[in-house]
C-alpha atoms as a PDB file:
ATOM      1  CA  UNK A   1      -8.266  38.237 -56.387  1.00  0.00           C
ATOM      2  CA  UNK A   2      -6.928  41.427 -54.214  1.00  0.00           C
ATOM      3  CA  UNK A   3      -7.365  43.215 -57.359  1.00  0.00           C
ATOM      4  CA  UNK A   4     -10.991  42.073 -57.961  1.00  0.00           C
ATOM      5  CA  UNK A   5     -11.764  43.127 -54.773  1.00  0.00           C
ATOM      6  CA  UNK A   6      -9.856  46.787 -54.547  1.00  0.00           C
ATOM      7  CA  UNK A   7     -11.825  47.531 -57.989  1.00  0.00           C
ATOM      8  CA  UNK A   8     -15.008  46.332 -56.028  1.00  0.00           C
ATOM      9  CA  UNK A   9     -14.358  48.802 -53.011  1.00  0.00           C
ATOM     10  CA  UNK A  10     -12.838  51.568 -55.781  1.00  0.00           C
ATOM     11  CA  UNK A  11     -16.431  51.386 -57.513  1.00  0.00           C
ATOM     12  CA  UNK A  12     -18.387  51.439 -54.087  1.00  0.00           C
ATOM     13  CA  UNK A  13     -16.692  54.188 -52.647  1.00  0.00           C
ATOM     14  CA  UNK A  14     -16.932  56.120 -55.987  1.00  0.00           C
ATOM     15  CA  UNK A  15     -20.809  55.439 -55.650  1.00  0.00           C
ATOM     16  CA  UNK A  16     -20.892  56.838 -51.704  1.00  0.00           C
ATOM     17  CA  UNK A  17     -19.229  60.175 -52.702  1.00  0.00           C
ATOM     18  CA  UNK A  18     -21.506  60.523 -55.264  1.00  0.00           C
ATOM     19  CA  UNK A  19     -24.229  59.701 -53.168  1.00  0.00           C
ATOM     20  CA  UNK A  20     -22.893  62.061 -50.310  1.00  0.00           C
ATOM     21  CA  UNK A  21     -22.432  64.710 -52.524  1.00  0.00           C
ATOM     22  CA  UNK A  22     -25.859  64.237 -54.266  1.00  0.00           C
ATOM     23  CA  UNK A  23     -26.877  64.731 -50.531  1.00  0.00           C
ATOM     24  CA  UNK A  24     -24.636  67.408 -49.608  1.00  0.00           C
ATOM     25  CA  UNK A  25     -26.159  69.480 -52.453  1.00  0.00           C
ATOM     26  CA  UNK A  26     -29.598  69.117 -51.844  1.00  0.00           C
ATOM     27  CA  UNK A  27     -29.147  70.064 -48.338  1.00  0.00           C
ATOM     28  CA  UNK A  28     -27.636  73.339 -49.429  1.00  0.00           C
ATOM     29  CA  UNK A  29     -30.379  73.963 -51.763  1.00  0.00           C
ATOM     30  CA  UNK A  30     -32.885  73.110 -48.966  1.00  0.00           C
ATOM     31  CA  UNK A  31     -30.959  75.639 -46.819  1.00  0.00           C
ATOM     32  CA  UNK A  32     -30.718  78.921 -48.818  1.00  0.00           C
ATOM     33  CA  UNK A  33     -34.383  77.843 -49.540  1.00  0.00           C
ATOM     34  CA  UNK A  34     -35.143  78.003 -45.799  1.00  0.00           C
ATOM     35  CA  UNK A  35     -32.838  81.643 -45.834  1.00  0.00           C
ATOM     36  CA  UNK A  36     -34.602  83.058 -48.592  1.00  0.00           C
ATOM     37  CA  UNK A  37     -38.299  81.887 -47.022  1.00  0.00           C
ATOM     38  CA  UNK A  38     -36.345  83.528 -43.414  1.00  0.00           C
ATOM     39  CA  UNK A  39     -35.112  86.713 -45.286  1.00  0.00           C
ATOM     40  CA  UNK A  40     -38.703  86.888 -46.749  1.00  0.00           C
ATOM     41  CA  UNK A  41     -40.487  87.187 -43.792  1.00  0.00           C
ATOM     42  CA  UNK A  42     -38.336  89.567 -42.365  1.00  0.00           C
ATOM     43  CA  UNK A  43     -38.608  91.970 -45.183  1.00  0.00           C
ATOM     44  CA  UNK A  44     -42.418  91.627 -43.921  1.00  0.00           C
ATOM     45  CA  UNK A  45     -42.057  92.018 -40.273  1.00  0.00           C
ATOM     46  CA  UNK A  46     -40.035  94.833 -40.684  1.00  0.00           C
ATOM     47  CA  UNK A  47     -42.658  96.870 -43.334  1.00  0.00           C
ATOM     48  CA  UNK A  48     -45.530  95.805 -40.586  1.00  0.00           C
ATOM     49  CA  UNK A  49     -43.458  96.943 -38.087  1.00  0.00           C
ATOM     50  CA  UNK A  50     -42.445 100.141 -39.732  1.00  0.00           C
ATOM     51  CA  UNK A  51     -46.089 100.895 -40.581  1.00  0.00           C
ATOM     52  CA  UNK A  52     -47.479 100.150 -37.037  1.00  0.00           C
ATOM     53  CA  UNK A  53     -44.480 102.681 -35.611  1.00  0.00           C
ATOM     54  CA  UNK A  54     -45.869 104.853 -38.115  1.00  0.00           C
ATOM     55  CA  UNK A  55     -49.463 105.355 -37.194  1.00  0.00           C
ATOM     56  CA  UNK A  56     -48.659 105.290 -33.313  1.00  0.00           C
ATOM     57  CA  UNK A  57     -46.499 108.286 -34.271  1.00  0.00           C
ATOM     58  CA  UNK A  58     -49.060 109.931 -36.156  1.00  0.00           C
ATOM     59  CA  UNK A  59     -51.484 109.029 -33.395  1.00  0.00           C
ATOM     60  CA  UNK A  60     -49.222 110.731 -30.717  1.00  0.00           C
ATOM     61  CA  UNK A  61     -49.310 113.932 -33.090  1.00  0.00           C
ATOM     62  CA  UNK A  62     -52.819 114.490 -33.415  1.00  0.00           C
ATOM     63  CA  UNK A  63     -54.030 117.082 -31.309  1.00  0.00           C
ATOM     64  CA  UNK A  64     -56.159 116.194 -28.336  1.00  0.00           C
ATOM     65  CA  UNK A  65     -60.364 117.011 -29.390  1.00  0.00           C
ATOM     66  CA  UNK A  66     -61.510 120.458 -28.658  1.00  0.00           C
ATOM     67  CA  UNK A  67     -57.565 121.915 -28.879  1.00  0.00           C
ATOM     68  CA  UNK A  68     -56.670 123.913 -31.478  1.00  0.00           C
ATOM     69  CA  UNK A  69     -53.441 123.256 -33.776  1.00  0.00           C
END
């Protein structure tokens, strides 16, 4: 009967790690997902930001109407 029973609990616990790591990889998956969509958008904010730091600069260098270069 003990025997019945540790081959029971063998077999569920051999069905909760593979649960839990069914989980565990998913939620990595999720998460570089989430770092790659993060990473993304940073590439983006950093071009818009370079751009606008661009055209104030070139703004700044522009010479004031009516003076000469």
């Amino acid at each position: 009967m003990i025997q019945k029973i540790d081959a029971a609990d063998a077999a569920h616990f051999a069905e909760l790690r593979e649960k839990g790591k069914a989980q565990a990889d998913a939620l990595a998956k999720a998460r570089e997902k989430t770092l790659e969509k993060k990473r993304a958008n940073l590439r983006v904010a950093r071009a818009v930001q370079a751009n606008a730091a661009a055209r104030k600069k070139a703004k700044n260098q522009r010479p004031a109407p009516g003076e000469a270069r």
